[in-house]
PDB file of N, CA and C in Angstrom:
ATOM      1  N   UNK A   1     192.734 -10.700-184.707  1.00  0.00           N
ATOM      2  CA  UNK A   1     193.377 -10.354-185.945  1.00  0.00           C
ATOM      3  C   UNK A   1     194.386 -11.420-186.317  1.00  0.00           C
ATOM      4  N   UNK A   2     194.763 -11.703-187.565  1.00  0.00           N
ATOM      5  CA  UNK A   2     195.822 -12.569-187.809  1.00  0.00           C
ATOM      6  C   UNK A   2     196.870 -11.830-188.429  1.00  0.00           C
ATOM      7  N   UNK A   3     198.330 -12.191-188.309  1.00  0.00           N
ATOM      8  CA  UNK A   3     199.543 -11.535-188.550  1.00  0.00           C
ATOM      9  C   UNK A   3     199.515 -12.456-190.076  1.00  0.00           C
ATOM     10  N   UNK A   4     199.585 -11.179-191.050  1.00  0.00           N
ATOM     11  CA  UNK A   4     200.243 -11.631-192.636  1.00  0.00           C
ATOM     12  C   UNK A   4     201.464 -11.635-193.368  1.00  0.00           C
ATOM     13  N   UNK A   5     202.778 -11.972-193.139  1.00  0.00           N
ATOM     14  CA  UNK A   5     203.690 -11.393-193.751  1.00  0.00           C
ATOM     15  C   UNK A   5     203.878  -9.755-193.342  1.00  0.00           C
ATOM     16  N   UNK A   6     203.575  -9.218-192.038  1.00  0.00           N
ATOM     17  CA  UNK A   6     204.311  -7.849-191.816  1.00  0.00           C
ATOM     18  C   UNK A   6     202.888  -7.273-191.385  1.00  0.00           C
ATOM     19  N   UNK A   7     201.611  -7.681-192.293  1.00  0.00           N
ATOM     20  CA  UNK A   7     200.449  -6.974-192.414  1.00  0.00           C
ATOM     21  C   UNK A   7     199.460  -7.714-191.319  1.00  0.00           C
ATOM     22  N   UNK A   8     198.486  -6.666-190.536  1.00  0.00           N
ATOM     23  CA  UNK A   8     197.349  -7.046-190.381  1.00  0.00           C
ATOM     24  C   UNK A   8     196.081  -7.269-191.475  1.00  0.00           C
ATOM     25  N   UNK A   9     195.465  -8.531-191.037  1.00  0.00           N
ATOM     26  CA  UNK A   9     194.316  -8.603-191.627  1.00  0.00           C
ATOM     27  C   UNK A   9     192.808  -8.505-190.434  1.00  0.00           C
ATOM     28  N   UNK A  10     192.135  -8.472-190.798  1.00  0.00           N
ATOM     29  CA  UNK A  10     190.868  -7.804-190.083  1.00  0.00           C
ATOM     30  C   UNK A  10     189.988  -8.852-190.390  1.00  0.00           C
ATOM     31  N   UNK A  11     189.135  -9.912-189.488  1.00  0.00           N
ATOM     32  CA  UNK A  11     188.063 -10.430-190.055  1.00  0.00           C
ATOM     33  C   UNK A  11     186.917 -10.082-190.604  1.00  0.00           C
ATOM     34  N   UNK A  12     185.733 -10.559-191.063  1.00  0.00           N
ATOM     35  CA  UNK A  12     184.578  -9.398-191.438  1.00  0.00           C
ATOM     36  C   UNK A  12     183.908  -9.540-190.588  1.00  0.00           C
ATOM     37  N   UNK A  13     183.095  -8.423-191.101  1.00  0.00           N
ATOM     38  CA  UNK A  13     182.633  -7.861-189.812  1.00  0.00           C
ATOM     39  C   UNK A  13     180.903  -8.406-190.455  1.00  0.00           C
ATOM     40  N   UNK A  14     180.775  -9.525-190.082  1.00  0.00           N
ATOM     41  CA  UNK A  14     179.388 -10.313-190.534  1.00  0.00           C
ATOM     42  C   UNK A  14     178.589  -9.529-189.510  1.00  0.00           C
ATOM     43  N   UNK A  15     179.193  -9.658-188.319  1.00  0.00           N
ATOM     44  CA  UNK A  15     178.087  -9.747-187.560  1.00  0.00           C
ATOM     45  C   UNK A  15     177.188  -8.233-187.265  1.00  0.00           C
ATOM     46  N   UNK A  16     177.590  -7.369-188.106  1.00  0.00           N
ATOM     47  CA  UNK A  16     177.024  -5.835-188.344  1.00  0.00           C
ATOM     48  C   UNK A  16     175.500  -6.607-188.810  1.00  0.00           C
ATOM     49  N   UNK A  17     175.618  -7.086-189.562  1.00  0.00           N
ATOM     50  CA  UNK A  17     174.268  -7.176-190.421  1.00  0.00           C
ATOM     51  C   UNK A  17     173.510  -8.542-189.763  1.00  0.00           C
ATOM     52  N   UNK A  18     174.164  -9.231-189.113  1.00  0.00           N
ATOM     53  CA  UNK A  18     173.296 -10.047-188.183  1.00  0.00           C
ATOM     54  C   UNK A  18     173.009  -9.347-186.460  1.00  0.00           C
ATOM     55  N   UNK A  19     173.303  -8.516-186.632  1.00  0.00           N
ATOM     56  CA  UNK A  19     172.920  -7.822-185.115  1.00  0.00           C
ATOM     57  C   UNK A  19     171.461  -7.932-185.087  1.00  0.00           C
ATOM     58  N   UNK A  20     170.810  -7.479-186.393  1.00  0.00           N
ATOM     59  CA  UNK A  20     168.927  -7.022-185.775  1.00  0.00           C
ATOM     60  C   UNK A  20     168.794  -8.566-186.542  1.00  0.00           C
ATOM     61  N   UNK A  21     168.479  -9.922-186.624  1.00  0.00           N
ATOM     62  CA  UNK A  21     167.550 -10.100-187.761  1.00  0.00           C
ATOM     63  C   UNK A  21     166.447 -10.521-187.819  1.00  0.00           C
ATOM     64  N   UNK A  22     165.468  -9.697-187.235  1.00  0.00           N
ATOM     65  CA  UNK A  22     164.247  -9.089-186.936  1.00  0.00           C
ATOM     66  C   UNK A  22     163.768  -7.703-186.550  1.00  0.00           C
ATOM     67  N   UNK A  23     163.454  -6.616-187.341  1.00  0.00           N
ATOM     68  CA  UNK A  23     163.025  -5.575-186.904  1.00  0.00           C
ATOM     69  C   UNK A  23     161.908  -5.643-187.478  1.00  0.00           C
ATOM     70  N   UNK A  24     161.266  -4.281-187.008  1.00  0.00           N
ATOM     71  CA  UNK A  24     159.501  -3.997-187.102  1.00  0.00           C
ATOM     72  C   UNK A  24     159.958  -2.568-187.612  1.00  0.00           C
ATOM     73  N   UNK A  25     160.855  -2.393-188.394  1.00  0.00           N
ATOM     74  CA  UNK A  25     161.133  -0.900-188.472  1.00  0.00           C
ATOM     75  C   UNK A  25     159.966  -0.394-189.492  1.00  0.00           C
ATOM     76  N   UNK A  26     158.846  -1.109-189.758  1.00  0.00           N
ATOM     77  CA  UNK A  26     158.179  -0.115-190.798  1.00  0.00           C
ATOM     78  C   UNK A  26     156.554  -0.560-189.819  1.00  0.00           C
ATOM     79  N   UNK A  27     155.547   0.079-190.737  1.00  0.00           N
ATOM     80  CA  UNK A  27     154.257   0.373-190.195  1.00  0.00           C
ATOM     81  C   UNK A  27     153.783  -0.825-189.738  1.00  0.00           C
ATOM     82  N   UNK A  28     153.913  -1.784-190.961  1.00  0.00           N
ATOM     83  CA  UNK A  28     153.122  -3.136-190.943  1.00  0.00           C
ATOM     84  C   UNK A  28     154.105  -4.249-191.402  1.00  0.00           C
ATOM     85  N   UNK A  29     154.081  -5.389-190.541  1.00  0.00           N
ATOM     86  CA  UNK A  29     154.857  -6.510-190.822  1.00  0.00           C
ATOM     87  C   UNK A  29     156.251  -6.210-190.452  1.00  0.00           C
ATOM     88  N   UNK A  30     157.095  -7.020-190.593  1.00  0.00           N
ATOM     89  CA  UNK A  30     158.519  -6.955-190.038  1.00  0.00           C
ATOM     90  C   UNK A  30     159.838  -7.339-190.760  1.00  0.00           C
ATOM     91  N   UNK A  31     160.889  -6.919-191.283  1.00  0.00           N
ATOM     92  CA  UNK A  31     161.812  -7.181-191.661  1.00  0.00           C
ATOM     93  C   UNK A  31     163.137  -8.325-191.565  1.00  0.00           C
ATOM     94  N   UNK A  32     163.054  -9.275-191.957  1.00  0.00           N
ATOM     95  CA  UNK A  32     163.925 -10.871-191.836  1.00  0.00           C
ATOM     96  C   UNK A  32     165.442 -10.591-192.618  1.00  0.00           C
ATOM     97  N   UNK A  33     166.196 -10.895-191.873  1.00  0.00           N
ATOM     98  CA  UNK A  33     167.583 -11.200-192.101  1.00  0.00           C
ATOM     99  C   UNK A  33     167.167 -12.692-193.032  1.00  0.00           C
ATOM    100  N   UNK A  34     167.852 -12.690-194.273  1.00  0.00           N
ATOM    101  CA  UNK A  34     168.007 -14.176-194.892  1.00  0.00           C
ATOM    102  C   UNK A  34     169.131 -14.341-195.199  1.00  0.00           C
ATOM    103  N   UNK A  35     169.732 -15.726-194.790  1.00  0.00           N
ATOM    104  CA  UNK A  35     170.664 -15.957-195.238  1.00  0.00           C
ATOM    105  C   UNK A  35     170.508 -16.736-196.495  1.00  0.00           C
ATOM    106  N   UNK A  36     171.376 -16.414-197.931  1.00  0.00           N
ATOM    107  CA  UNK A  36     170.459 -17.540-199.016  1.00  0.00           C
ATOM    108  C   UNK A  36     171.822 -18.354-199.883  1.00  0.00           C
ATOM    109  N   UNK A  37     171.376 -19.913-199.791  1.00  0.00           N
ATOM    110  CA  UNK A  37     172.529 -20.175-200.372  1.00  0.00           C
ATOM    111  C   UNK A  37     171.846 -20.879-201.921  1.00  0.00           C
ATOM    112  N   UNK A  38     172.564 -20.248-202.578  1.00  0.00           N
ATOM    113  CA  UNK A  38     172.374 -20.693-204.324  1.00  0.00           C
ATOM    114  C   UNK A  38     172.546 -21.956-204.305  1.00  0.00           C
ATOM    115  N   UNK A  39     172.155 -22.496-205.532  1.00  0.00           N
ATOM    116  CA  UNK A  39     172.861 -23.799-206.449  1.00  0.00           C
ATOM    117  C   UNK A  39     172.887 -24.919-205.489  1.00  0.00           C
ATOM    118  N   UNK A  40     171.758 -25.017-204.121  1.00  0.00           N
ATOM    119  CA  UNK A  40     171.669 -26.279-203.383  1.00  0.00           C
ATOM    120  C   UNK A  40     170.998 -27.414-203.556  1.00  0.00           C
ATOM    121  N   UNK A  41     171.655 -28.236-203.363  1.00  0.00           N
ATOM    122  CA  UNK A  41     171.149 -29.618-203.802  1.00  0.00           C
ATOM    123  C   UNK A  41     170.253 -29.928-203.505  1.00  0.00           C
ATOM    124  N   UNK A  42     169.575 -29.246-202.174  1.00  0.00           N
ATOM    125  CA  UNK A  42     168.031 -29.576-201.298  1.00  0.00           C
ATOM    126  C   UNK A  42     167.186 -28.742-202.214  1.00  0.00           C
ATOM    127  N   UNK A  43     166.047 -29.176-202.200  1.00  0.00           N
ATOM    128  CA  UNK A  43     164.368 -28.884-202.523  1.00  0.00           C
ATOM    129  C   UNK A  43     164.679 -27.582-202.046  1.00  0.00           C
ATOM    130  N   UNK A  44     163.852 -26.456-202.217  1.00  0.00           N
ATOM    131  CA  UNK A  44     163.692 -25.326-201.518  1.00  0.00           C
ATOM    132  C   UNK A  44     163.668 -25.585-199.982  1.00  0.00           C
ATOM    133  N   UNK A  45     164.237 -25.169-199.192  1.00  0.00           N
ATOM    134  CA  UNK A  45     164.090 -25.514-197.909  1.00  0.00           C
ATOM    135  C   UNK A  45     164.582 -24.146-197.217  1.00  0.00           C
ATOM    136  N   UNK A  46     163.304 -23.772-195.851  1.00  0.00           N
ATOM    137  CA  UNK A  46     163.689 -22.203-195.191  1.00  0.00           C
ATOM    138  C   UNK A  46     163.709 -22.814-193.844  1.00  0.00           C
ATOM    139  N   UNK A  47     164.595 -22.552-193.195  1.00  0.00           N
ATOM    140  CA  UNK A  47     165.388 -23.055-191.706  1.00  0.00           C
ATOM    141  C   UNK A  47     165.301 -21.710-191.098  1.00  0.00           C
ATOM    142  N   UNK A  48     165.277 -21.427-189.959  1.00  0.00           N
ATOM    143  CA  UNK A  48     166.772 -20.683-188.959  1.00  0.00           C
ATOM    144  C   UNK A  48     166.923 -21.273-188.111  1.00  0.00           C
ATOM    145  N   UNK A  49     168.331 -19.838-188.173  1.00  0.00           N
ATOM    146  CA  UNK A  49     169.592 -20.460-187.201  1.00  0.00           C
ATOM    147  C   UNK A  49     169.787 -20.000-186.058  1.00  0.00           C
ATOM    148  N   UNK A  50     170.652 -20.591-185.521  1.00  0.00           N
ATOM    149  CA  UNK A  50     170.261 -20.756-184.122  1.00  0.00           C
ATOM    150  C   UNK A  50     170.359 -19.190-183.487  1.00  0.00           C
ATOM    151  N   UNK A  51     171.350 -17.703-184.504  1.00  0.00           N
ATOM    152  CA  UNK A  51     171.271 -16.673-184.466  1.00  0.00           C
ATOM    153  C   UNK A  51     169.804 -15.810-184.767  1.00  0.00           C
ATOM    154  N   UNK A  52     168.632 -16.661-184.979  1.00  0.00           N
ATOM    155  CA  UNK A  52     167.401 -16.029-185.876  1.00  0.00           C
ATOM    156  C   UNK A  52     167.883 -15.429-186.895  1.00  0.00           C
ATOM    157  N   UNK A  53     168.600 -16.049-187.592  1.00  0.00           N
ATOM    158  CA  UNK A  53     168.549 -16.234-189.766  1.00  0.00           C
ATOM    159  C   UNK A  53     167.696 -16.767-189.936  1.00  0.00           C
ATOM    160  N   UNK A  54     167.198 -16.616-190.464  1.00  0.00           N
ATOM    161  CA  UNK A  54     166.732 -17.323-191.724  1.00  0.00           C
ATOM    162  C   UNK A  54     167.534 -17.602-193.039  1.00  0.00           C
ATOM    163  N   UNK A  55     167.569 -19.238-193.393  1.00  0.00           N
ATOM    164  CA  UNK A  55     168.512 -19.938-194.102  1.00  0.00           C
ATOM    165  C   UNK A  55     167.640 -20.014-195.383  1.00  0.00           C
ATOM    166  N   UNK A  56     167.663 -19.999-196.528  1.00  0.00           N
ATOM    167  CA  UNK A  56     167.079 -20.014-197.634  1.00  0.00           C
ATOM    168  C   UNK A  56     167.378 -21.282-198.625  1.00  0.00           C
ATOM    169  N   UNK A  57     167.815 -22.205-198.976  1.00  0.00           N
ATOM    170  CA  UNK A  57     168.536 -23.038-199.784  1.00  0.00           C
ATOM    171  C   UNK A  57     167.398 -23.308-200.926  1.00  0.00           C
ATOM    172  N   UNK A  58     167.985 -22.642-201.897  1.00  0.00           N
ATOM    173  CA  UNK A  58     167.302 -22.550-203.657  1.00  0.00           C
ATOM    174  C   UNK A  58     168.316 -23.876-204.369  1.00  0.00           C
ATOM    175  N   UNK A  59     167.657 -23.929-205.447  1.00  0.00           N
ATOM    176  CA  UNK A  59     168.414 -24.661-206.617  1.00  0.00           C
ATOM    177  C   UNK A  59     169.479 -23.691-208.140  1.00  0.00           C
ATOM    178  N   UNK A  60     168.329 -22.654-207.597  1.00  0.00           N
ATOM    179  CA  UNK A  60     169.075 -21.549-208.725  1.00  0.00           C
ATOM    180  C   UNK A  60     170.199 -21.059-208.567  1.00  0.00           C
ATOM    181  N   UNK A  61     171.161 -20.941-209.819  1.00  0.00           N
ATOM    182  CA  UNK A  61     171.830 -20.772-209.378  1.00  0.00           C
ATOM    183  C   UNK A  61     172.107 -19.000-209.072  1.00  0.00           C
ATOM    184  N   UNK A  62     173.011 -18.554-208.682  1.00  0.00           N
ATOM    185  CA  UNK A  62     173.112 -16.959-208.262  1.00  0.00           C
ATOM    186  C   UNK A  62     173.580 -15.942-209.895  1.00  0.00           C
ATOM    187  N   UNK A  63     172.822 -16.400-211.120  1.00  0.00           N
ATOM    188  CA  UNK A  63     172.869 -15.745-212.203  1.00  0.00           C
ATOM    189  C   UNK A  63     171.121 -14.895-212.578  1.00  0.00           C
ATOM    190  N   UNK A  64     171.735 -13.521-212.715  1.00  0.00           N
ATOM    191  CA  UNK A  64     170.991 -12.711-212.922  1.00  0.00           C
ATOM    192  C   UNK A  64     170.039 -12.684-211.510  1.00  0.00           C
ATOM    193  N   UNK A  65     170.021 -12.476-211.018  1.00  0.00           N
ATOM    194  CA  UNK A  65     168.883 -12.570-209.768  1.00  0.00           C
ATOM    195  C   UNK A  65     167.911 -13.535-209.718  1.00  0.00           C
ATOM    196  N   UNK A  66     168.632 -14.712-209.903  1.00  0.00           N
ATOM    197  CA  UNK A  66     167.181 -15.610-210.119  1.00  0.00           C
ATOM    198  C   UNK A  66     167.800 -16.589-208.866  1.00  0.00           C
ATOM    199  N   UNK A  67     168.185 -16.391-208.119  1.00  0.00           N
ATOM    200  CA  UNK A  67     168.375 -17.248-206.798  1.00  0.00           C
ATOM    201  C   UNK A  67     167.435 -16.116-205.741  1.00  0.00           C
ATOM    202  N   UNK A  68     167.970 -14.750-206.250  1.00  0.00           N
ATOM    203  CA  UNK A  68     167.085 -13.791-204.965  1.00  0.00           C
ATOM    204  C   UNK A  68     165.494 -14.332-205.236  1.00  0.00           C
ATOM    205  N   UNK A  69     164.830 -14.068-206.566  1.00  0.00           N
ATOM    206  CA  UNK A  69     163.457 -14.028-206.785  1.00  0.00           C
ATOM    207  C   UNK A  69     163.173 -15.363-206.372  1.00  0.00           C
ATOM    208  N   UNK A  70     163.777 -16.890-205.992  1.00  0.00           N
ATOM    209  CA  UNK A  70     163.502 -18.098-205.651  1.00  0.00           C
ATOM    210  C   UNK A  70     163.490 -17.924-204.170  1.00  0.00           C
ATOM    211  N   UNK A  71     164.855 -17.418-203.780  1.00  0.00           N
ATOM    212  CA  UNK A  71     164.502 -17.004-202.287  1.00  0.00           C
ATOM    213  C   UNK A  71     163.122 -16.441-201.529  1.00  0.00           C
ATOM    214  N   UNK A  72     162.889 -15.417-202.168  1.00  0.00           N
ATOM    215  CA  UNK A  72     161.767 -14.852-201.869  1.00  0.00           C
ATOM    216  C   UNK A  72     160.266 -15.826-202.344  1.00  0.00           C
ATOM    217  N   UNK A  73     160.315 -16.652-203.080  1.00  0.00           N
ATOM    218  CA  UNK A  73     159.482 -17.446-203.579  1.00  0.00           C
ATOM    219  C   UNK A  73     159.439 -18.181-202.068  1.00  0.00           C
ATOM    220  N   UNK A  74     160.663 -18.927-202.287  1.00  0.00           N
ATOM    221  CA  UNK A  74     160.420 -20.261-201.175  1.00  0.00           C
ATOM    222  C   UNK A  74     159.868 -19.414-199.282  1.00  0.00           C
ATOM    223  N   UNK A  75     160.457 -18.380-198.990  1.00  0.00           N
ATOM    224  CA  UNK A  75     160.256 -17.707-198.289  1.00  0.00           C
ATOM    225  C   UNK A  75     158.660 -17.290-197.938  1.00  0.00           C
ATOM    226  N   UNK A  76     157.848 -16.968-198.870  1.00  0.00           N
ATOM    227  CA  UNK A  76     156.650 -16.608-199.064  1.00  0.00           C
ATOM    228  C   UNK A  76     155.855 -18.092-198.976  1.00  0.00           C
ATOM    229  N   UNK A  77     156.221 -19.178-199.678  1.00  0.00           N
ATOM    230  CA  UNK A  77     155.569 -20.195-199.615  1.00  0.00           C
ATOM    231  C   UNK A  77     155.542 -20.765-198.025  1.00  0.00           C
ATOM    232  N   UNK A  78     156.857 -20.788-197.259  1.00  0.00           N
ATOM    233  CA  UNK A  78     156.956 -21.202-196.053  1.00  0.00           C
ATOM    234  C   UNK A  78     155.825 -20.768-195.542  1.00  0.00           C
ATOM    235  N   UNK A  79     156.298 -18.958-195.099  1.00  0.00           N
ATOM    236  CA  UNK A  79     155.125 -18.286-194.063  1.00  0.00           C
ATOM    237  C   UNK A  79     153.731 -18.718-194.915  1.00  0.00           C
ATOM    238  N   UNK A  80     153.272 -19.351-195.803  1.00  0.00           N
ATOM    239  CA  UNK A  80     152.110 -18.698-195.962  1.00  0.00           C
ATOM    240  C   UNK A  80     151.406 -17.950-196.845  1.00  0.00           C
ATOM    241  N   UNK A  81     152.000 -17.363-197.620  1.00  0.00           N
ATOM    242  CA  UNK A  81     151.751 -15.964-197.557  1.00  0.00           C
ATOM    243  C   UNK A  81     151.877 -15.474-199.418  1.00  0.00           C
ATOM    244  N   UNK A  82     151.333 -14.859-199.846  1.00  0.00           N
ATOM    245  CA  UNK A  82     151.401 -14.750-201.188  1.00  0.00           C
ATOM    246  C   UNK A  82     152.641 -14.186-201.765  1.00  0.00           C
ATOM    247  N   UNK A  83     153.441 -14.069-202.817  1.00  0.00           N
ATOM    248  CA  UNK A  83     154.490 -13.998-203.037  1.00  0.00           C
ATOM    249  C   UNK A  83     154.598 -11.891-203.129  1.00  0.00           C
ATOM    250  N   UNK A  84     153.514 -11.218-203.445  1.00  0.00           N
ATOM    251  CA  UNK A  84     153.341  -9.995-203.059  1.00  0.00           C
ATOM    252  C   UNK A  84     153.704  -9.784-201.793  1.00  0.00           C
ATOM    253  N   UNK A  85     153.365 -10.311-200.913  1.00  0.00           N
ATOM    254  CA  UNK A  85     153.558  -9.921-199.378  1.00  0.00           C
ATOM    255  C   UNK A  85     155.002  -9.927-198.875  1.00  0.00           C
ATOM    256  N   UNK A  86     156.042 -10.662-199.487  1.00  0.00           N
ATOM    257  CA  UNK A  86     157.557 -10.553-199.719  1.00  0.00           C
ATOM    258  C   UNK A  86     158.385  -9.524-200.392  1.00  0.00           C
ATOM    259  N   UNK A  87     159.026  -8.393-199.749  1.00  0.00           N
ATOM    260  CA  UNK A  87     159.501  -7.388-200.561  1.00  0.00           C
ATOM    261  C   UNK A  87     161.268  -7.437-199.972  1.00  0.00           C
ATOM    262  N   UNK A  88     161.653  -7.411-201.433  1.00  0.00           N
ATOM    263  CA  UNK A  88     163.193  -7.170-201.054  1.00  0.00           C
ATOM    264  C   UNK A  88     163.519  -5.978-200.546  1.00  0.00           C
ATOM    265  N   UNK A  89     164.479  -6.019-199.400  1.00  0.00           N
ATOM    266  CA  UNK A  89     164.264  -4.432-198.961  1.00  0.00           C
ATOM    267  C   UNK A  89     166.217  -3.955-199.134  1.00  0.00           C
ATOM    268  N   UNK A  90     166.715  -4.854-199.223  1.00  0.00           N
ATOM    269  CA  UNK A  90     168.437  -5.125-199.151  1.00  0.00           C
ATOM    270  C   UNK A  90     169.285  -6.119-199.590  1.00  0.00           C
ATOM    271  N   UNK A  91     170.494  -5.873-200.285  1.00  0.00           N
ATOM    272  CA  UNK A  91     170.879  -7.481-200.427  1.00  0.00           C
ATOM    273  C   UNK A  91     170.667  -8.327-202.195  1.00  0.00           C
ATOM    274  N   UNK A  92     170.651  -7.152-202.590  1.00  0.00           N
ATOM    275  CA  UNK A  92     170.107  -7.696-203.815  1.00  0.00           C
ATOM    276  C   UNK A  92     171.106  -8.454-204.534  1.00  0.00           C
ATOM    277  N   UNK A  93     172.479  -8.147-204.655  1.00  0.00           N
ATOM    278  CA  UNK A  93     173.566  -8.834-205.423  1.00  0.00           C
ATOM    279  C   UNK A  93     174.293  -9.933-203.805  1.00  0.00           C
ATOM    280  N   UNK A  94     173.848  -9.518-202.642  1.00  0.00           N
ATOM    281  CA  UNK A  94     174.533 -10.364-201.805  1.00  0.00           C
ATOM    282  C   UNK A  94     173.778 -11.852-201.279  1.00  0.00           C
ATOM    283  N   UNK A  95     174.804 -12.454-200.515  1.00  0.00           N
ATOM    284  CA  UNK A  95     174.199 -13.865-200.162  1.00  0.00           C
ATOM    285  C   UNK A  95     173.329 -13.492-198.295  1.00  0.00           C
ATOM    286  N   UNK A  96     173.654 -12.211-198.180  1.00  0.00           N
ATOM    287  CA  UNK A  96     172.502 -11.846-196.865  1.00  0.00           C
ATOM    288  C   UNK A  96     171.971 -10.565-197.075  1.00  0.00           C
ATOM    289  N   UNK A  97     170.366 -11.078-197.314  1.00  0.00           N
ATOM    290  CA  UNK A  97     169.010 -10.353-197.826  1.00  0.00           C
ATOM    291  C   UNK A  97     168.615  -9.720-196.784  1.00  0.00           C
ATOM    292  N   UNK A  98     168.147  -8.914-196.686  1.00  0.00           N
ATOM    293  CA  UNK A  98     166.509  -8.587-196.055  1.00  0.00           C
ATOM    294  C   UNK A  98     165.685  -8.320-196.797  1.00  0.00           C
ATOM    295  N   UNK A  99     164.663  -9.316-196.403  1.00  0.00           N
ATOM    296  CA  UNK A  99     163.340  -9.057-196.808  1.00  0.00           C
ATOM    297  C   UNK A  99     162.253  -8.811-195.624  1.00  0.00           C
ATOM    298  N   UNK A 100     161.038  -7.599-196.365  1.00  0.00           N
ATOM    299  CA  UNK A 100     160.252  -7.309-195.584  1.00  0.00           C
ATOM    300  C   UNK A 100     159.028  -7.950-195.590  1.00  0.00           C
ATOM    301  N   UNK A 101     158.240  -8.224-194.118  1.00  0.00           N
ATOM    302  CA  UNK A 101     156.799  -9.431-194.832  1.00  0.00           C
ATOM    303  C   UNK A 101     155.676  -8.727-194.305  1.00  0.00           C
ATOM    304  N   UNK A 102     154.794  -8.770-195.177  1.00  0.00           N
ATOM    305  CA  UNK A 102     153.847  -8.151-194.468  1.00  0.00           C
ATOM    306  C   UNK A 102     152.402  -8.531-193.753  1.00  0.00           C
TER     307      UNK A 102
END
């Protein structure tokens, strides 16, 4: 914790949502933690990290959901995989997604 002027502050608590980022919680295919960063200077490019993220880096920027729907674009193109087979499952206004693949 860090001391503020009298007050505690609390760090965040990231690592709630990086605990799983990989589950199989549904019938078919498996659920990916993404991490996605908007407005990057790189080509579409999908990494992970050394936590199993998955790193997303779009060009779009984070207006109206058009960095999520690129995410999921570049994401789908990586694996393979047709852009149907990518479903947002969480994360829709945030910069860490899950998406489900099937």
């Amino acid at each position: 914790m860090v001391a503020v002027a009298g007050s505690t502050l609390r760090p965040r608590r990231l690592w709630l949502t990086l605990t799983r980022p990989v589950e199989e919680d549904r019938e078919v295919g498996r659920t990916l933690t993404v991490l996605v960063k908007p407005a990057s200077r790189r080509d579409p490019l999908v990494d992970e990290n050394a936590d199993g993220v998955w790193v997303v880096h779009v060009r779009e920027p984070p207006v109206d959901r058009r960095a999520t729907r690129a995410a999921g674009e570049a994401l789908a193109a990586h694996l393979g995989l047709p852009r149907s087979a990518v479903t947002l499952v969480s994360g829709a206004t945030s910069r860490y997604k899950r998406f489900h693949v099937e």
